[in-house]
Protein backbone atom coordinates (compact mmCIF):
# COMPACT_ATOMS: atom_id res chain seq x y z
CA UNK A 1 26.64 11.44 -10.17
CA UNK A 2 22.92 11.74 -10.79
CA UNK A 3 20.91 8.73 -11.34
CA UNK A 4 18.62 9.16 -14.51
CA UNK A 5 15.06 8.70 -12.97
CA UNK A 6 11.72 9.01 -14.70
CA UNK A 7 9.37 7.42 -12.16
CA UNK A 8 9.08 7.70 -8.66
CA UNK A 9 6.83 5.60 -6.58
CA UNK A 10 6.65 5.74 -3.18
CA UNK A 11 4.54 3.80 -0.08
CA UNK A 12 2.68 6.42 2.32
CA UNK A 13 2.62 5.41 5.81
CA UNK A 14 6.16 4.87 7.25
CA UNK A 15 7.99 6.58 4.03
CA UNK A 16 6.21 9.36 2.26
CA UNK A 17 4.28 10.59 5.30
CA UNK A 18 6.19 11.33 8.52
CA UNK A 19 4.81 9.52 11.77
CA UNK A 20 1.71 12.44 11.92
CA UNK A 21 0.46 11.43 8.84
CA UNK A 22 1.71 14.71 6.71
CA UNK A 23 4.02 15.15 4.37
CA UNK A 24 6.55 17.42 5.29
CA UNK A 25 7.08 20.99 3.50
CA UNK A 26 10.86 19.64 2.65
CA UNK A 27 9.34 17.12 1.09
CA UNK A 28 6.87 18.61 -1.12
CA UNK A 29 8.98 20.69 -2.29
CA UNK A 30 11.47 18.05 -3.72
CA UNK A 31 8.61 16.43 -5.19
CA UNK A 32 7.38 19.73 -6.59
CA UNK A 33 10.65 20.40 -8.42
CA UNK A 34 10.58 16.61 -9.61
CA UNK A 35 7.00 17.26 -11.16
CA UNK A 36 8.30 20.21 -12.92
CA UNK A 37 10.98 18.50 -14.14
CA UNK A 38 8.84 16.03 -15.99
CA UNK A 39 9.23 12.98 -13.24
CA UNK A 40 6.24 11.44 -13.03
CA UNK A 41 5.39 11.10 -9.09
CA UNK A 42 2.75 8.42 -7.70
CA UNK A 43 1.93 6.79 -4.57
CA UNK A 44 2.57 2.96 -4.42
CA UNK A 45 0.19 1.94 -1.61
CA UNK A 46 -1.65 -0.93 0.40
CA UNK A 47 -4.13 1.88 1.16
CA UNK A 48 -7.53 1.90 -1.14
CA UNK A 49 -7.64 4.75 -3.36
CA UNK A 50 -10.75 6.16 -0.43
CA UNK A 51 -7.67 6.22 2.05
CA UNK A 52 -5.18 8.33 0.19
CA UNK A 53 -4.77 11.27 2.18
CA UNK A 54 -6.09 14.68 1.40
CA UNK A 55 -2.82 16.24 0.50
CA UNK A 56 -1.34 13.40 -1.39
CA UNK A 57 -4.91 13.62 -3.53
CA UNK A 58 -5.10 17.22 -3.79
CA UNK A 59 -0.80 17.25 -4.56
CA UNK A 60 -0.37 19.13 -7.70
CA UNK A 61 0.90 16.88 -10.53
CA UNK A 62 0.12 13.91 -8.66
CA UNK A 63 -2.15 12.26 -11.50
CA UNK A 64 -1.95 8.03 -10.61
CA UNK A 65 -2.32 6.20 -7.63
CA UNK A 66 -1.06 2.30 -7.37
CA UNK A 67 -3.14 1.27 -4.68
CA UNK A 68 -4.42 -1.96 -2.78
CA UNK A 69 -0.91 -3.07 -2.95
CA UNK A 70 -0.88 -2.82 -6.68
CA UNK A 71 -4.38 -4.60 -7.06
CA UNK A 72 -5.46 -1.10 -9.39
CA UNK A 73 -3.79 1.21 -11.08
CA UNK A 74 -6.15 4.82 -10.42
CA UNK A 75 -6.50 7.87 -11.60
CA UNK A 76 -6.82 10.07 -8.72
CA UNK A 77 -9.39 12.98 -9.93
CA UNK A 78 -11.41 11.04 -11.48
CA UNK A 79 -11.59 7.99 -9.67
CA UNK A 80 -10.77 6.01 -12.83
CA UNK A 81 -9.16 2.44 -13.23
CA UNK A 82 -6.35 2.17 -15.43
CA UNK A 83 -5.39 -1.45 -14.54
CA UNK A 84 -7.02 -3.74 -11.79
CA UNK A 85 -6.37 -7.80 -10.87
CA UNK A 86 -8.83 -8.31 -8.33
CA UNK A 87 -9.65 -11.61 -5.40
CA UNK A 88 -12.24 -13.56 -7.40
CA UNK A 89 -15.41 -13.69 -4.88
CA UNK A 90 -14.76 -17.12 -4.01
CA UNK A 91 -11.52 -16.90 -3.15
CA UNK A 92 -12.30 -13.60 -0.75
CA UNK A 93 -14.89 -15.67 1.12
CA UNK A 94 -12.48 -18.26 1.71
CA UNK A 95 -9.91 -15.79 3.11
CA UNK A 96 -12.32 -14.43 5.53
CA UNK A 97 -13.84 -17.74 6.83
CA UNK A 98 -10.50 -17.96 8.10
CA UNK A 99 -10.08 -14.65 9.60
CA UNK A 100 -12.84 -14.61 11.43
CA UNK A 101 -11.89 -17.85 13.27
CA UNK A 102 -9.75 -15.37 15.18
CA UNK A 103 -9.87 -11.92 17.28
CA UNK A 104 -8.92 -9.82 14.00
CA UNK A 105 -10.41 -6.50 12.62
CA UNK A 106 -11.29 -8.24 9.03
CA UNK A 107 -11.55 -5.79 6.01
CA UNK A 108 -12.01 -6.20 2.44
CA UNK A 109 -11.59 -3.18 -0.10
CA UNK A 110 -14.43 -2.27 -3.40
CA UNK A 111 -13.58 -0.05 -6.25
CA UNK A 112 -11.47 1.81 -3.48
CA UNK A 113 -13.67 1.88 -0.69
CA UNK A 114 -12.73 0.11 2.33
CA UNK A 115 -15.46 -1.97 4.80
CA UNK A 116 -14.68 -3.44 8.51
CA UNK A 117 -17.18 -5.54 10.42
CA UNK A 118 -19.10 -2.73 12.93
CA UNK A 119 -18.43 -4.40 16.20
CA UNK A 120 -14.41 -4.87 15.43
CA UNK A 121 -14.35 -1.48 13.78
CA UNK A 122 -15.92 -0.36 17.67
CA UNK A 123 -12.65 -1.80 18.62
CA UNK A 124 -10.07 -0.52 16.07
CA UNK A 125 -7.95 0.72 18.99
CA UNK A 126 -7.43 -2.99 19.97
CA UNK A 127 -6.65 -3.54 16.54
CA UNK A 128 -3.84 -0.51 15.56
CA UNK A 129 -1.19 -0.43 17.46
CA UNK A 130 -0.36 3.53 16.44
CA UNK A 131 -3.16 5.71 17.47
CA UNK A 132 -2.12 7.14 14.08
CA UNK A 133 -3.28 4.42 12.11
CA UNK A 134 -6.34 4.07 14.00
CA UNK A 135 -7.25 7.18 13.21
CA UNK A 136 -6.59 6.98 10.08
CA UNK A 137 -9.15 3.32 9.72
CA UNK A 138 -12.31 5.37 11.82
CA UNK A 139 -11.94 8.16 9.52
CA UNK A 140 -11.63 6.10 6.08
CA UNK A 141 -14.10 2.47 6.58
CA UNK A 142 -17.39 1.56 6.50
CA UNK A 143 -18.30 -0.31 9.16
CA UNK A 144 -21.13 -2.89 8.16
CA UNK A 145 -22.93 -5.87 10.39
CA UNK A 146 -21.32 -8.74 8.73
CA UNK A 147 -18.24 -8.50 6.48
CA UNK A 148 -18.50 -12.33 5.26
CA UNK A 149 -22.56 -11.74 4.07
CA UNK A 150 -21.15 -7.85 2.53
CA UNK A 151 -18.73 -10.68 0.08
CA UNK A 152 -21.52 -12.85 -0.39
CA UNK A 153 -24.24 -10.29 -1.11
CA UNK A 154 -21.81 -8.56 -3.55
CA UNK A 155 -20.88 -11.40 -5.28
CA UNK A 156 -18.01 -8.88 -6.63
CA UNK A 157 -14.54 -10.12 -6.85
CA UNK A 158 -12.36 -7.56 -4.31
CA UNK A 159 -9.47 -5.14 -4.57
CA UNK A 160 -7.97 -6.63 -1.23
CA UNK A 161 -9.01 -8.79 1.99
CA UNK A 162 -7.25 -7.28 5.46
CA UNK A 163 -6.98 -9.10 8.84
CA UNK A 164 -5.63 -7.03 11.76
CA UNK A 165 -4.69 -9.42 14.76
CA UNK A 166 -4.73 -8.31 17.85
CA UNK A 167 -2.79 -11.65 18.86
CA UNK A 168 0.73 -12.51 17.28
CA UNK A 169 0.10 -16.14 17.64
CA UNK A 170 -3.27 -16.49 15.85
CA UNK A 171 -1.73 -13.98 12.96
CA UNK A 172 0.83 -16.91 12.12
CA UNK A 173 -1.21 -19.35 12.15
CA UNK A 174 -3.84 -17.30 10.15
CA UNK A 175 -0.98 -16.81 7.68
CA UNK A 176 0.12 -20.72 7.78
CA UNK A 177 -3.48 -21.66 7.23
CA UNK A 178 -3.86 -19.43 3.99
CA UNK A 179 -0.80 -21.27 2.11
CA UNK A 180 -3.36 -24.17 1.22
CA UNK A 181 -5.73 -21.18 -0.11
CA UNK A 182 -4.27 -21.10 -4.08
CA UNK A 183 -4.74 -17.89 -6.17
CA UNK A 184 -3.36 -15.48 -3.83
CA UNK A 185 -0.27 -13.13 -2.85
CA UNK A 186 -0.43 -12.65 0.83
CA UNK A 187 1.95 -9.86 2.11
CA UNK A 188 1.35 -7.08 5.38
CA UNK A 189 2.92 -3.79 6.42
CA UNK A 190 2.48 -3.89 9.53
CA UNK A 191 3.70 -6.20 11.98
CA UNK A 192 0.33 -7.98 12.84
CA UNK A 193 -1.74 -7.85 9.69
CA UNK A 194 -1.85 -10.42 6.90
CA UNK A 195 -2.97 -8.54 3.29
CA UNK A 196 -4.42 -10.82 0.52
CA UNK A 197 -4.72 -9.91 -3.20
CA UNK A 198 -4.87 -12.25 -6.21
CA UNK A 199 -1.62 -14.27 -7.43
CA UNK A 200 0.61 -12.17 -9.04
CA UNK A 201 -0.23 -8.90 -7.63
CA UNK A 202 2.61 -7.18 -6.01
CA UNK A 203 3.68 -3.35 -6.14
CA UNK A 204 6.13 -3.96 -8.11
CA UNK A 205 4.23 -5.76 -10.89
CA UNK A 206 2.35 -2.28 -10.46
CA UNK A 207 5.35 0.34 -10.84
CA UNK A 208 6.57 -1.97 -14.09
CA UNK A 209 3.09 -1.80 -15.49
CA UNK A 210 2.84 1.65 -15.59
CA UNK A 211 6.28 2.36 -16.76
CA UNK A 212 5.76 -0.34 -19.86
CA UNK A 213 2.11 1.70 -20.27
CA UNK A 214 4.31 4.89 -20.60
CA UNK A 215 7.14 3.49 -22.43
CA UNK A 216 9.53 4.33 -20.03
CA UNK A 217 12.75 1.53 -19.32
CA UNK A 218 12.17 -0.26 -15.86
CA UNK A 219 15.68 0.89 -14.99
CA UNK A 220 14.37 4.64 -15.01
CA UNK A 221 12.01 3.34 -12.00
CA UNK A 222 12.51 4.68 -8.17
CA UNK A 223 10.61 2.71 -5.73
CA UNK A 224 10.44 4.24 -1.94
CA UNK A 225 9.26 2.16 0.95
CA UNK A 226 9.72 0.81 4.56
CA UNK A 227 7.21 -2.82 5.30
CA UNK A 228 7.40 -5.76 3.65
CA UNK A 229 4.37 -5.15 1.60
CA UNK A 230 7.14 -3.10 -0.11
CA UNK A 231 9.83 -5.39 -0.66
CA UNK A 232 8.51 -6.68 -4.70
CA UNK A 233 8.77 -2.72 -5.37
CA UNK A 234 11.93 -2.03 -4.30
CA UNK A 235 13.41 -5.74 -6.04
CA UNK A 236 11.70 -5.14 -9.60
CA UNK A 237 12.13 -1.20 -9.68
CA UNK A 238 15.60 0.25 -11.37
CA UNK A 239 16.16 1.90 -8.27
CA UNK A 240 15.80 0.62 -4.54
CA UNK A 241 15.32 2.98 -2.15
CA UNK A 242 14.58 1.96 1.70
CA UNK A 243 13.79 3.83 4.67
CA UNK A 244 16.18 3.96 7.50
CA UNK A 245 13.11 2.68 9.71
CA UNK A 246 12.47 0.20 7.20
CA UNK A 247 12.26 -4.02 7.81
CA UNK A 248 15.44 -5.96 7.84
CA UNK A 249 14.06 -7.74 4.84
CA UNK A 250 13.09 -4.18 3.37
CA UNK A 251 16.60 -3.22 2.97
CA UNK A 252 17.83 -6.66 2.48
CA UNK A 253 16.25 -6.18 -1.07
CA UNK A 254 17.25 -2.16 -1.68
CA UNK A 255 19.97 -0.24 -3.66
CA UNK A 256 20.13 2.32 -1.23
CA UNK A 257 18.96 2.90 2.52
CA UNK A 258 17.90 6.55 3.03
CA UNK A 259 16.90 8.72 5.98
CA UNK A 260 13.58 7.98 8.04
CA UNK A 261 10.18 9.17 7.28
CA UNK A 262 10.29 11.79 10.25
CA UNK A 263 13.68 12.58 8.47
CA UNK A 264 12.66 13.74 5.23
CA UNK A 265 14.28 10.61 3.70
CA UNK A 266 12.49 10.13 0.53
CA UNK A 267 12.64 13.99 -0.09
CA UNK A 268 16.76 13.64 0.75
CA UNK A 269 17.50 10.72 -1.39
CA UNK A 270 15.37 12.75 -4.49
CA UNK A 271 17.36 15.87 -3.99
CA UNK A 272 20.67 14.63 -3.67
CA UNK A 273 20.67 11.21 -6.67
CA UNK A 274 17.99 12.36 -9.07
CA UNK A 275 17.51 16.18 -9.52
């Protein structure tokens, strides 16, 4: 029996994208049918909107982007905001004074632009453990001299503050010493970054915003994804979907557990539950 699905949102790296960074010809065409069909099809992502992929930005009927872990709601061609809850200034400063008591690549995202400090940005392949994802961080930040002066000079609250710790140890107790920080949500993807956004910002807060913004019952709501960044979207959408490579706790939380990202698994799920 088909599911009756209006909304499909789905994290990039790990799920949408296969582990070369594309997404798959299976796969675009499922979403291409979906599109036709009148699904509306948006990327749910950690990423700024300056890090979405070429082919996810150029994708036909793509319109929206939820990005910076739900932090803004974009509009993709135009570069407009539909909804943003941002890190007041404050608050970001006191995130990275802690960060940078430790060997981290420390990042904090703009209007969709994302900054790194120049001399750990020199290093990003200490930083990324998938020469992937390093590429993918030289070819999207700006580095700058000092990322804690960049907040201060600003003086702009921030889409999102990144560490990326090159030691396991010093990312938990990062992450221990940012629970007496209040006003914050602090999630990661990968397995040694810590991602900070304001209290109450989540991608699932994200998906359900837009749906309520379209009128369209939270039920009717597919969420795809694989880290733990991704676990509020797959608990608060209608429909869980996790990747087979997913986190324990990732499918812990899903409806359904679906094929890897080198598998075509969002593309199978689509084709075989909703179309």
């Amino acid at each position: 029996m088909k599911i009756k699905c209006r909304i499909i949102g789905f994290d990039l790296d790990g799920t949408l994208l296969n582990s070369e960074k594309h997404i798959a010809e299976h796969t675009r065409e499922v979403l291409t049918r979906a599109i036709e069909q009148g699904i509306w099809i948006l990327p749910v992502t950690g990423r700024p909107l300056g890090g979405l992929p070429k082919e996810v930005v150029e994708f036909p009927g793509v319109q929206y982007a939820i990005t910076a872990n739900g932090a803004r709601i974009m509009e993709i061609q135009t570069g407009g905001c539909l909804y943003e809850r941002l890190v007041p200034v404050k608050t970001a400063e006191q995130i990275m004074e802690i960060f940078s008591d430790y060997d981290a690549l420390r990042e904090v995202y703009y209007g969709g632009k994302g900054y790194a400090e120049a001399e750990e940005f020199s290093r990003v392949g200490e930083y990324m453990r998938s020469p992937q994802m390093a590429a993918y961080v030289r070819a999207t930040r700006t580095p700058v001299p000092d990322i804690l002066q960049l907040i201060r000079e600003k003086g702009q609250d921030t889409d999102k503050v990144q560490g990326v710790f090159k030691i396991d140890e010093e990312r938990t107790e990062a992450r221990k010493r940012l629970e007496a920080v209040e006003g914050i949500e602090v999630t990661g993807a990968l397995s040694n970054n810590i991602e900070v956004n304001a209290a109450g910002v989540d991608k699932g807060n994200a998906i359900l915003w837009f749906a309520d913004h379209l009128g369209i019952p939270h039920e009717e709501v597919a969420g795809f994804g694989d880290g733990n960044n991704d676990i509020q979207l797959l608990k608060k959408a209608g429909i869980g979907v996790a990747m087979a490579n997913a986190t324990d706790q990732v499918k812990a939380v899903s409806d359904y557990i679906t094929g890897t990202n080198d598998e075509d698994g969002v593309a199978t799920f689509i084709e075989k539950y909703i179309l």
